[in-house]
C-alpha atoms as a PDB file:
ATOM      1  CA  UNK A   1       9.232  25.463 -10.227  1.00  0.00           C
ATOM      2  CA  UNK A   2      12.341  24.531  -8.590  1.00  0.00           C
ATOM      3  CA  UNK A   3      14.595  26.524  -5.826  1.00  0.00           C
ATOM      4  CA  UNK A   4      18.532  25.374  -6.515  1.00  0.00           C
ATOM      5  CA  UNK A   5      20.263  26.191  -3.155  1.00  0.00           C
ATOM      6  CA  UNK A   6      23.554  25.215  -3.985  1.00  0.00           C
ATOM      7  CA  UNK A   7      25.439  26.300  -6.948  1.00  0.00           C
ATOM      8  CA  UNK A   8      28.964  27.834  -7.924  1.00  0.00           C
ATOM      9  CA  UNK A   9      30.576  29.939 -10.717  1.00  0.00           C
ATOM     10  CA  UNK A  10      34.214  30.783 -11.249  1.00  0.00           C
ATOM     11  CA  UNK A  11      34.383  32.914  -8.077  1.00  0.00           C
ATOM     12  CA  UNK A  12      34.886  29.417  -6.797  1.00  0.00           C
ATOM     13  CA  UNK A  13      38.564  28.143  -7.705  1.00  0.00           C
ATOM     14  CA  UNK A  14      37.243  24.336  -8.864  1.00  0.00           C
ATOM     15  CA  UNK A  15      34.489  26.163 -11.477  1.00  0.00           C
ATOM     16  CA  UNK A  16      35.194  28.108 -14.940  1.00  0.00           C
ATOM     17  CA  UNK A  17      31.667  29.124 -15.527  1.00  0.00           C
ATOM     18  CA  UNK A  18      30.849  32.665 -15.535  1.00  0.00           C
ATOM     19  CA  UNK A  19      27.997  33.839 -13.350  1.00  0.00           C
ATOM     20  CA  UNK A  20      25.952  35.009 -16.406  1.00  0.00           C
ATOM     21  CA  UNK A  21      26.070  31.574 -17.810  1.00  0.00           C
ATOM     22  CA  UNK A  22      24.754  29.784 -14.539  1.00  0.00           C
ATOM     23  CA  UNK A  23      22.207  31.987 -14.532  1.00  0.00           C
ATOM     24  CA  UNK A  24      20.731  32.137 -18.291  1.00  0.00           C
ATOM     25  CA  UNK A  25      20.667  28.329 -17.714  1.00  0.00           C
ATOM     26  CA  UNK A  26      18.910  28.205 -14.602  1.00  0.00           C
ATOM     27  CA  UNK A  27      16.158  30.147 -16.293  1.00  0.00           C
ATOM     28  CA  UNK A  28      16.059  27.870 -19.049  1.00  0.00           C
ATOM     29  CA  UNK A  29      15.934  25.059 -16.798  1.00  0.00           C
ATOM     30  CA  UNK A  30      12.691  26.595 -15.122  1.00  0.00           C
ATOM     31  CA  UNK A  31      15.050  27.668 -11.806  1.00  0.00           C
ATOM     32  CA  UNK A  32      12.649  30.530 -10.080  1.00  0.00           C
ATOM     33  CA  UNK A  33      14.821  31.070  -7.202  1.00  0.00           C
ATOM     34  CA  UNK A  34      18.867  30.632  -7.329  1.00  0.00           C
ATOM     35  CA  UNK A  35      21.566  30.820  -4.292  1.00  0.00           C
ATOM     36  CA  UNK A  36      24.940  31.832  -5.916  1.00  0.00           C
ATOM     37  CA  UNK A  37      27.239  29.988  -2.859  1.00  0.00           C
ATOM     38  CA  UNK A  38      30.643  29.879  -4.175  1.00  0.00           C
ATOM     39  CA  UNK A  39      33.484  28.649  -2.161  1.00  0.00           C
ATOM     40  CA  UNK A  40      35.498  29.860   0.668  1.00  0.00           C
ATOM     41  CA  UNK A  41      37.331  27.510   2.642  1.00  0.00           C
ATOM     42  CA  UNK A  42      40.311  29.264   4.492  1.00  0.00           C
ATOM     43  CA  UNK A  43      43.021  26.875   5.120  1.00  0.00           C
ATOM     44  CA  UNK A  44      42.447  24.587   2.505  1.00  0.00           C
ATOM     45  CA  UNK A  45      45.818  21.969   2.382  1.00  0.00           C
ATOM     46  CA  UNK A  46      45.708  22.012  -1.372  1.00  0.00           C
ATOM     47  CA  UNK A  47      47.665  25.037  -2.132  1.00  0.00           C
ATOM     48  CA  UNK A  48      46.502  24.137  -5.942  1.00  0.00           C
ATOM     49  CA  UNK A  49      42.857  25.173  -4.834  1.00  0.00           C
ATOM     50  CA  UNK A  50      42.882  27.521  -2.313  1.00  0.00           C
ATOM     51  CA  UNK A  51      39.245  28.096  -2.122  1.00  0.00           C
ATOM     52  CA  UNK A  52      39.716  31.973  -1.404  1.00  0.00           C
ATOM     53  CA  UNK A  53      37.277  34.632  -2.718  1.00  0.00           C
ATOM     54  CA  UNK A  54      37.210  38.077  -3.701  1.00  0.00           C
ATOM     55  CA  UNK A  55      34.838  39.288  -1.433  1.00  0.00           C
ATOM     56  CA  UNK A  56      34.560  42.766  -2.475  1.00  0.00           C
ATOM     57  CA  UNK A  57      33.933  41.961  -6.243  1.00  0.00           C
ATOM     58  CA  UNK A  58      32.154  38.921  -5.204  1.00  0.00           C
ATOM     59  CA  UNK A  59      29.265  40.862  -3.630  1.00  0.00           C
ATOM     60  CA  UNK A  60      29.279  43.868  -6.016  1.00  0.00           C
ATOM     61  CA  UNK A  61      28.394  41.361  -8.722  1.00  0.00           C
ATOM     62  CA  UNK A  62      25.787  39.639  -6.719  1.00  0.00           C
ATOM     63  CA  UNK A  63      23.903  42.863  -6.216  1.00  0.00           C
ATOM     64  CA  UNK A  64      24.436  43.755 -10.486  1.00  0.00           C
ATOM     65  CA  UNK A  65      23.183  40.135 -11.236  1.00  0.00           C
ATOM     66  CA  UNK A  66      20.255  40.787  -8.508  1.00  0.00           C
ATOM     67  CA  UNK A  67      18.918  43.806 -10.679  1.00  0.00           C
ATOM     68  CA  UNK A  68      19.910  42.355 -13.983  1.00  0.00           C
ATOM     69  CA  UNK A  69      17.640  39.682 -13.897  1.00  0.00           C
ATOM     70  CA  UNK A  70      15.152  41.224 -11.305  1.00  0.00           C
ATOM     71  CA  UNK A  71      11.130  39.918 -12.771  1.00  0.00           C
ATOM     72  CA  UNK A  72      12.916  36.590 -13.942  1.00  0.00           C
ATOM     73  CA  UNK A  73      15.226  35.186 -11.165  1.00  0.00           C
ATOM     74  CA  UNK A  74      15.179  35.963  -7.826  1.00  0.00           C
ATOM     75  CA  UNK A  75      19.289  35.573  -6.952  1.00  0.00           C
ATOM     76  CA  UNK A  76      19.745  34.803  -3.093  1.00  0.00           C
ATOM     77  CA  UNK A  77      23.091  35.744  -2.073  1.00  0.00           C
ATOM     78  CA  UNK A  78      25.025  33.159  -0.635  1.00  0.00           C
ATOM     79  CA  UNK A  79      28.277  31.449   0.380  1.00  0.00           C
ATOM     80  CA  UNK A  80      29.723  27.528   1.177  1.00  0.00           C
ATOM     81  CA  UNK A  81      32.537  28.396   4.185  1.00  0.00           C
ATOM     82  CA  UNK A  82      34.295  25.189   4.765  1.00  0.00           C
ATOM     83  CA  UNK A  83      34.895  25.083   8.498  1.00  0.00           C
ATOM     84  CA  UNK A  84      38.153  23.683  10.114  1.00  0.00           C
ATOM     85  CA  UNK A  85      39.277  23.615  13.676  1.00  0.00           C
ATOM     86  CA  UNK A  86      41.863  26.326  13.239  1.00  0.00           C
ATOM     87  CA  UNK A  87      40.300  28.272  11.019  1.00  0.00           C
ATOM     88  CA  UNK A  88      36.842  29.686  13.051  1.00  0.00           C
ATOM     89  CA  UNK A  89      37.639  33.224  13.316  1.00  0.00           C
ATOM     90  CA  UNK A  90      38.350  33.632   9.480  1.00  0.00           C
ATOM     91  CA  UNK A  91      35.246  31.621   8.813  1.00  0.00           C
ATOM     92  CA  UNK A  92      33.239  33.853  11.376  1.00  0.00           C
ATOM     93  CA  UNK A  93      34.767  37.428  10.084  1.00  0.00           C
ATOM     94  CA  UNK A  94      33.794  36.385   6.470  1.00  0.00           C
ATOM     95  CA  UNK A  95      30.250  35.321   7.692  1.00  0.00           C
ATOM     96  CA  UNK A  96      29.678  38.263   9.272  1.00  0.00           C
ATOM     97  CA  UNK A  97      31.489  41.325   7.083  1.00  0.00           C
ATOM     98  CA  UNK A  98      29.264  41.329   4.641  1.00  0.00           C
ATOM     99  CA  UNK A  99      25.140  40.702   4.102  1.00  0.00           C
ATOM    100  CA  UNK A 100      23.979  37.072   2.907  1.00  0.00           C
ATOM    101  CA  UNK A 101      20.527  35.238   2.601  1.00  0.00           C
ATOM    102  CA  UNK A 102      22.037  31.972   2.715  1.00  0.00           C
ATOM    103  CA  UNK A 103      25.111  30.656   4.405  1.00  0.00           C
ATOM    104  CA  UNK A 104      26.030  26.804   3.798  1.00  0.00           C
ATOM    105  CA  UNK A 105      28.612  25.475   6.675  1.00  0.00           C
ATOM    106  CA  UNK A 106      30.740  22.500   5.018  1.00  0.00           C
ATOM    107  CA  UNK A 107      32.999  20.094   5.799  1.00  0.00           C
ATOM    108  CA  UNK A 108      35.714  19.516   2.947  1.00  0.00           C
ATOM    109  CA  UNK A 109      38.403  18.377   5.066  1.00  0.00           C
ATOM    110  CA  UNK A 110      38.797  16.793   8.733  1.00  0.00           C
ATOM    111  CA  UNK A 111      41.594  17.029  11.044  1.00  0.00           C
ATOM    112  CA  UNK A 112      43.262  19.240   8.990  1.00  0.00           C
ATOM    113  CA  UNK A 113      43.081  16.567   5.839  1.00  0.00           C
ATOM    114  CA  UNK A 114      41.292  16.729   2.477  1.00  0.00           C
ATOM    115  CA  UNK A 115      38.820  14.451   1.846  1.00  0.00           C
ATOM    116  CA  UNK A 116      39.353  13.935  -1.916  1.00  0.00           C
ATOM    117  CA  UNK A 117      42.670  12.471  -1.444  1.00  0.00           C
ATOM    118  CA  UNK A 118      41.734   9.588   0.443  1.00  0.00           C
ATOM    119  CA  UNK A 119      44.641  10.309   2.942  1.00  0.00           C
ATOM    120  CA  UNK A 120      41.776  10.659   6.126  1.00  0.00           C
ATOM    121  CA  UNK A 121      41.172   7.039   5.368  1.00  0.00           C
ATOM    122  CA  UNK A 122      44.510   6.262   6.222  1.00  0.00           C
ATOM    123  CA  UNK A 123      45.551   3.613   8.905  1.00  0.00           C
ATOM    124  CA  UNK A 124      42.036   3.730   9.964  1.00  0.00           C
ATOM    125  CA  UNK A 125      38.830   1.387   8.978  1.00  0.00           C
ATOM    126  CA  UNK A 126      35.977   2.955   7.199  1.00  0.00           C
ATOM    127  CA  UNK A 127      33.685   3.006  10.387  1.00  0.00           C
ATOM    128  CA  UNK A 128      36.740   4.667  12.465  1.00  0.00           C
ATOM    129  CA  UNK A 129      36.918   7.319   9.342  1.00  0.00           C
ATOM    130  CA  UNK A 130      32.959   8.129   9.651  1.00  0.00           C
ATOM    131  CA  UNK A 131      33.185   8.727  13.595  1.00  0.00           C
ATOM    132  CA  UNK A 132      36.080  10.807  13.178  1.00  0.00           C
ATOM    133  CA  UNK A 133      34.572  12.912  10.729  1.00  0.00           C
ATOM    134  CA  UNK A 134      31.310  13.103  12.382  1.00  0.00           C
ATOM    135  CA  UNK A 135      32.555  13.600  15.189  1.00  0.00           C
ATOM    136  CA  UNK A 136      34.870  16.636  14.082  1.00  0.00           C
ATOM    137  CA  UNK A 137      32.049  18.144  12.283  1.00  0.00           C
ATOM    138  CA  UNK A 138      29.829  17.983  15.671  1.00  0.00           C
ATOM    139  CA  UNK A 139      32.934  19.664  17.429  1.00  0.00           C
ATOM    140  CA  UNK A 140      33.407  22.734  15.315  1.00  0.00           C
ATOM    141  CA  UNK A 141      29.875  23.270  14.670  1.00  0.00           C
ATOM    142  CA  UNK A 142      29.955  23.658  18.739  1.00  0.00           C
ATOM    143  CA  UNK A 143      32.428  26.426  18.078  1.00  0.00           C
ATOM    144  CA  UNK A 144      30.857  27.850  14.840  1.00  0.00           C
ATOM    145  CA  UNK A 145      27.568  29.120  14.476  1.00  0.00           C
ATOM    146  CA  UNK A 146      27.674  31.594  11.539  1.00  0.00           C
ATOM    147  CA  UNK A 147      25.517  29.675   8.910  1.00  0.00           C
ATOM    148  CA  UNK A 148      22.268  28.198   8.189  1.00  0.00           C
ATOM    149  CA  UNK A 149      22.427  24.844   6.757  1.00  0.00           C
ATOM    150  CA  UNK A 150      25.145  22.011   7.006  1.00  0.00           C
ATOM    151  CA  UNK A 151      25.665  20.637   3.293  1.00  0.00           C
ATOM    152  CA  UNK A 152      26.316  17.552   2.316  1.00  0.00           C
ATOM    153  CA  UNK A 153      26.554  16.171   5.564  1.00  0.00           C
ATOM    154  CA  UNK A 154      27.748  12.745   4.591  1.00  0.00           C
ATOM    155  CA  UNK A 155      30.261  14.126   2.659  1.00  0.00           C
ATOM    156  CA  UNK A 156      32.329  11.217   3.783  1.00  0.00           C
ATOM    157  CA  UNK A 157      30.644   8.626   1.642  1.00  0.00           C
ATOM    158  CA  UNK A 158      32.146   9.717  -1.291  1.00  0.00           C
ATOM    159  CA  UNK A 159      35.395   8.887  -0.796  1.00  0.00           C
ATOM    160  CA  UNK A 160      34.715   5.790   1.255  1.00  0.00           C
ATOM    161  CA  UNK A 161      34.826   2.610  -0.723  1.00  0.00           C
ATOM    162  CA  UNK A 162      31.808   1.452  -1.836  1.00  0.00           C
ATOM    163  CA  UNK A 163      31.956  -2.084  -0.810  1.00  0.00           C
ATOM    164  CA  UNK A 164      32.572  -0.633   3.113  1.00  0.00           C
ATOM    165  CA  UNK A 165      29.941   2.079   4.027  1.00  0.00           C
ATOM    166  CA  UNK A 166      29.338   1.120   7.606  1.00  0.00           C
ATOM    167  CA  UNK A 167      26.634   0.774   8.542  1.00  0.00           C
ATOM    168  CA  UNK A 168      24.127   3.769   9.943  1.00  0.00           C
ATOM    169  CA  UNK A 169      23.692   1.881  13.373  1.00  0.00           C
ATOM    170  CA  UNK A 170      27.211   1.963  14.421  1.00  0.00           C
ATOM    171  CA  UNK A 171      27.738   5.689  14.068  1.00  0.00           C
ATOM    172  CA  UNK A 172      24.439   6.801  14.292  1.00  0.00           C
ATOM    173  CA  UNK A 173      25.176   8.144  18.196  1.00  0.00           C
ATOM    174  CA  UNK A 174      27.529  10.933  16.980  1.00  0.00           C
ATOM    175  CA  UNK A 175      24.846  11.931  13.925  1.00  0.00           C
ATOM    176  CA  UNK A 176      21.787  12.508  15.934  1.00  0.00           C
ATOM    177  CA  UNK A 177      24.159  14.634  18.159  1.00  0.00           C
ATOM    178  CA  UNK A 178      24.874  17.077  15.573  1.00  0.00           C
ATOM    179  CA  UNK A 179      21.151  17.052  13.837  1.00  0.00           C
ATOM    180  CA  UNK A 180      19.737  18.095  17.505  1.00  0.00           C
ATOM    181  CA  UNK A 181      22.064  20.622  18.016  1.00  0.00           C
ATOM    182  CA  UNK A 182      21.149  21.838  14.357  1.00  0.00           C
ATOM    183  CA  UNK A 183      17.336  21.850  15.492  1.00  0.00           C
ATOM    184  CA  UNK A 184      17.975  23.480  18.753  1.00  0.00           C
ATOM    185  CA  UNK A 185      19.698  26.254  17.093  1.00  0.00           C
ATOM    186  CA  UNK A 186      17.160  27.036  14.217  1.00  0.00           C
ATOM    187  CA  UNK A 187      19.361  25.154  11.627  1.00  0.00           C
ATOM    188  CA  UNK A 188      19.114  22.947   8.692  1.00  0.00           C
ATOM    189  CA  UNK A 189      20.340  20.560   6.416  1.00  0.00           C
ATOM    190  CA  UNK A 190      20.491  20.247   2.211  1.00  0.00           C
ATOM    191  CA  UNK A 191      19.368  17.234   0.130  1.00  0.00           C
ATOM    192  CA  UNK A 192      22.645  17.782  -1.658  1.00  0.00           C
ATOM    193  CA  UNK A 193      21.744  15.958  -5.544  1.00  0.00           C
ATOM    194  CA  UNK A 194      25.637  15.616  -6.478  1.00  0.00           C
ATOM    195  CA  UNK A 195      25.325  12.295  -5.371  1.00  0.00           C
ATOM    196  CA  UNK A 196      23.760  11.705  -8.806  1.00  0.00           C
ATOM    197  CA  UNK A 197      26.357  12.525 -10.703  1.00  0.00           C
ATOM    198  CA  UNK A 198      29.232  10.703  -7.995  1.00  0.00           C
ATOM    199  CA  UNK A 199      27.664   7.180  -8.463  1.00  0.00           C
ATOM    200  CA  UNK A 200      27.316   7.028  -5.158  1.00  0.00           C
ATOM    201  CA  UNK A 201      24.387   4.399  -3.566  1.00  0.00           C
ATOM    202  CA  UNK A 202      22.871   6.357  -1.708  1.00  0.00           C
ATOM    203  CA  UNK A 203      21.783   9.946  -1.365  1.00  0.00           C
ATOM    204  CA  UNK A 204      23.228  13.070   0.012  1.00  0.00           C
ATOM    205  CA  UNK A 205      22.461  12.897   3.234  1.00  0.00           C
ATOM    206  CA  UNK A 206      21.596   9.112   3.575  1.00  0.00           C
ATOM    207  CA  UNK A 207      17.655   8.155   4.019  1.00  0.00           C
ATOM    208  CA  UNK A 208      18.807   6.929   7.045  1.00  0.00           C
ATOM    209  CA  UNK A 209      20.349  10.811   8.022  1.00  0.00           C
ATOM    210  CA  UNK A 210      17.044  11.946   6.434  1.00  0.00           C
ATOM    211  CA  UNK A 211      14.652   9.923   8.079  1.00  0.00           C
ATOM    212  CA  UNK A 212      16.384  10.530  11.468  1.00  0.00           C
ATOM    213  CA  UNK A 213      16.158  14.340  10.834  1.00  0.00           C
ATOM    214  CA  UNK A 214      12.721  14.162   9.992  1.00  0.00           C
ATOM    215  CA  UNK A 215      11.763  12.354  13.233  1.00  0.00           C
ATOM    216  CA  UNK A 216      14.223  14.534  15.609  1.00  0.00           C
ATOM    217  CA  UNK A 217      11.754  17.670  14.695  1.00  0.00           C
ATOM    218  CA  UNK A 218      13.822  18.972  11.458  1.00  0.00           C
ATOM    219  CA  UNK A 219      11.863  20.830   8.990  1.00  0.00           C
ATOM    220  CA  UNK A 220      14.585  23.122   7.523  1.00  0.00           C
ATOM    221  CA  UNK A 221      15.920  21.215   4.611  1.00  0.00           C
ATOM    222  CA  UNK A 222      16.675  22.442   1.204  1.00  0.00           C
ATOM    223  CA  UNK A 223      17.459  20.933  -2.153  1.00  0.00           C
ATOM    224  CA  UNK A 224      20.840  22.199  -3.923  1.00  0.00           C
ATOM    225  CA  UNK A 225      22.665  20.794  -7.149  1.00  0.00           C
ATOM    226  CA  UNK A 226      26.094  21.678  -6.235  1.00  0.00           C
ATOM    227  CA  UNK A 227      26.241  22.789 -10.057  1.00  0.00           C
ATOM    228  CA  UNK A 228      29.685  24.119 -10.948  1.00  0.00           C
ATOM    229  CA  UNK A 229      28.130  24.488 -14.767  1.00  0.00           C
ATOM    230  CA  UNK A 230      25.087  25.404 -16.172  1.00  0.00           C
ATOM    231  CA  UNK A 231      24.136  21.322 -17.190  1.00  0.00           C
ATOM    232  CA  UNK A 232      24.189  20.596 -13.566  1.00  0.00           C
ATOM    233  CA  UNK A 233      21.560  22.409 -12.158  1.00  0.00           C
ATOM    234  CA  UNK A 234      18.178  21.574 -10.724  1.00  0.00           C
ATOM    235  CA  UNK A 235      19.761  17.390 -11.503  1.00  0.00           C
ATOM    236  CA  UNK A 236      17.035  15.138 -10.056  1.00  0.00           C
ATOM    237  CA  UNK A 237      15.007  17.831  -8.595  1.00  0.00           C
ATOM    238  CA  UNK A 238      11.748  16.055  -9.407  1.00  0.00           C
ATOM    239  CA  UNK A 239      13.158  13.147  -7.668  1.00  0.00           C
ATOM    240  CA  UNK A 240      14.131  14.888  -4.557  1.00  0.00           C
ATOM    241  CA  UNK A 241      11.027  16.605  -4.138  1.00  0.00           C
ATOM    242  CA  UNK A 242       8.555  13.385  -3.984  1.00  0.00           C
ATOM    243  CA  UNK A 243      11.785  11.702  -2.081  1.00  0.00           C
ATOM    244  CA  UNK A 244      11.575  14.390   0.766  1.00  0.00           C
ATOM    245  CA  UNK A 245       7.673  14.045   0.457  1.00  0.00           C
ATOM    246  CA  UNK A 246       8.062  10.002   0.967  1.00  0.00           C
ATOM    247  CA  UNK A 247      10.002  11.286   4.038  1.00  0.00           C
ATOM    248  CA  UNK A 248       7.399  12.575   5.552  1.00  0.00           C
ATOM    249  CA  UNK A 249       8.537  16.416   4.756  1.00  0.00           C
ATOM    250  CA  UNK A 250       5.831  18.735   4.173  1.00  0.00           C
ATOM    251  CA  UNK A 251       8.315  21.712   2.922  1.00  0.00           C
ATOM    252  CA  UNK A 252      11.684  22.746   1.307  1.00  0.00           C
ATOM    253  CA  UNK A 253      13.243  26.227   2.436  1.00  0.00           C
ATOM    254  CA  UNK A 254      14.402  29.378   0.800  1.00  0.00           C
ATOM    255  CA  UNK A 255      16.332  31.872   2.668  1.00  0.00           C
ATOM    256  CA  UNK A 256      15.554  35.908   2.874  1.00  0.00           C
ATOM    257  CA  UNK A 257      18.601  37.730   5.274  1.00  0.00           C
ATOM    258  CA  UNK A 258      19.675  34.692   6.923  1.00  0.00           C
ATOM    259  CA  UNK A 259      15.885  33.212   8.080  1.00  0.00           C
ATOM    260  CA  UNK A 260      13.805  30.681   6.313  1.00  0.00           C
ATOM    261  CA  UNK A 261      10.837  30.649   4.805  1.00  0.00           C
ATOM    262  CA  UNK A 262       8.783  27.429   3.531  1.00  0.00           C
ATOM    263  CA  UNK A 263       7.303  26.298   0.010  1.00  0.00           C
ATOM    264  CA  UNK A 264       5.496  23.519   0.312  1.00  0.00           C
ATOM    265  CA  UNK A 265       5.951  20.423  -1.214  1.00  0.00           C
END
């Protein structure tokens, strides 16, 4: 049975799948327990993807999907803010205006840049560029507290070239800062599976972000395909689940009204 935490449909502005289609395939797929989090990420600097969301018709479908396939997918409803500096009170009204299961907290963009484009690498080296972008995700987490899990916390590898991933020693400090102050306040973290499909070396987080986790205390962890279409979801899933086990996690976590519970491993 697997629990996908992390999907999107064409609420989100980078997905054209409909809902329905997401959701027939997740069942297909042997998906027992979905969290619809499409995108809102207020502020976004590409105008071309604004990342907004029709939150009225956003929800109202949630709840029709929820009794549509009641008996053969449990639907958790969910949302991926992307937090910026400027941006906390937007990010904090949408968390809060309406009822969720499952909030994920994000970090597209740092210091008011993209990732995608590459320009946050600019005039910097790659270990300056992952202390920066740690370090501004430990800030505004500080500052925002609406959400349950941080995805894909080393978002930054992706766009870092391959041959230059610093290594986890050198900006380890700022990391273990931000996975305590996840602990302390009842949070988690996502084995994030895109990193499959990216090429990158290493998983979403690291094993080295993983392992430290682990052996701060963390327990809250779930496993999400980042699926913008149906072929997406649940990718790897057997693999993450003995990888987490390896770990030394004993569970994975679903969300009911904003609190986890745990299915073990």
């Amino acid at each position: 049975m697997y629990y996908d935490y992390h999907t999107h449909s064409d609420f989100s502005d980078d997905s054209t799948t409909p809902l329905t289609d997401m959701l027939d395939s997740a069942i297909d797929k042997g998906i027992v327990e979905i969290a619809v989090t499409d995108h809102y990420d207020p502020g976004y600097p590409d105008r071309e993807f604004p990342f907004e969301l029709d939150f009225d018709k956003y929800h109202k479908t949630l709840e029709e999907m929820q009794l549509k396939y009641e008996g053969r997918l449990r639907i958790a409803k969910g949302i991926e803010i992307g937090i910026q500096h400027d941006q906390i009170g937007n990010c904090h009204n949408a968390a809060t205006s309406y009822d969720y299961d499952y909030i994920i907290g994000s970090f597209h963009c740092a210091d008011g840049e993209p990732l995608y484009n590459g320009h946050f690498y600019d005039n910097k080296t790659p270990l300056q560029a992952y202390i920066d972008y740690f370090t501004y995700t430990y800030e505004n987490i500080c500052k925002f507290k609406d959400f349950s899990n941080l995805g894909h916390m080393n978002l930054v590898t992706r766009y870092c070239p391959v041959n230059e991933v610093p290594e986890f020693s050198k900006y380890s400090d700022i990391c273990e800062a931000i996975l305590k102050l996840l602990i302390e306040e009842g949070k988690g973290i996502e084995l994030n599976t895109s990193s499959f499909r990216y090429g990158l070396d290493e998983t979403t987080p690291s094993k080295d972000l993983l392992k430290l986790y682990r052996s701060l205390g963390g327990e809250i962890i779930t496993i999400g395909s980042d699926a913008h279409t149906p072929d997406c979801l649940a990718d790897h899933f057997d693999f993450a689940r003995d990888y987490l086990k390896v770990l030394g996690f004993r569970y994975i976590s679903v969300f009911r009204n904003r609190k986890p519970e745990f299915i073990p491993l």
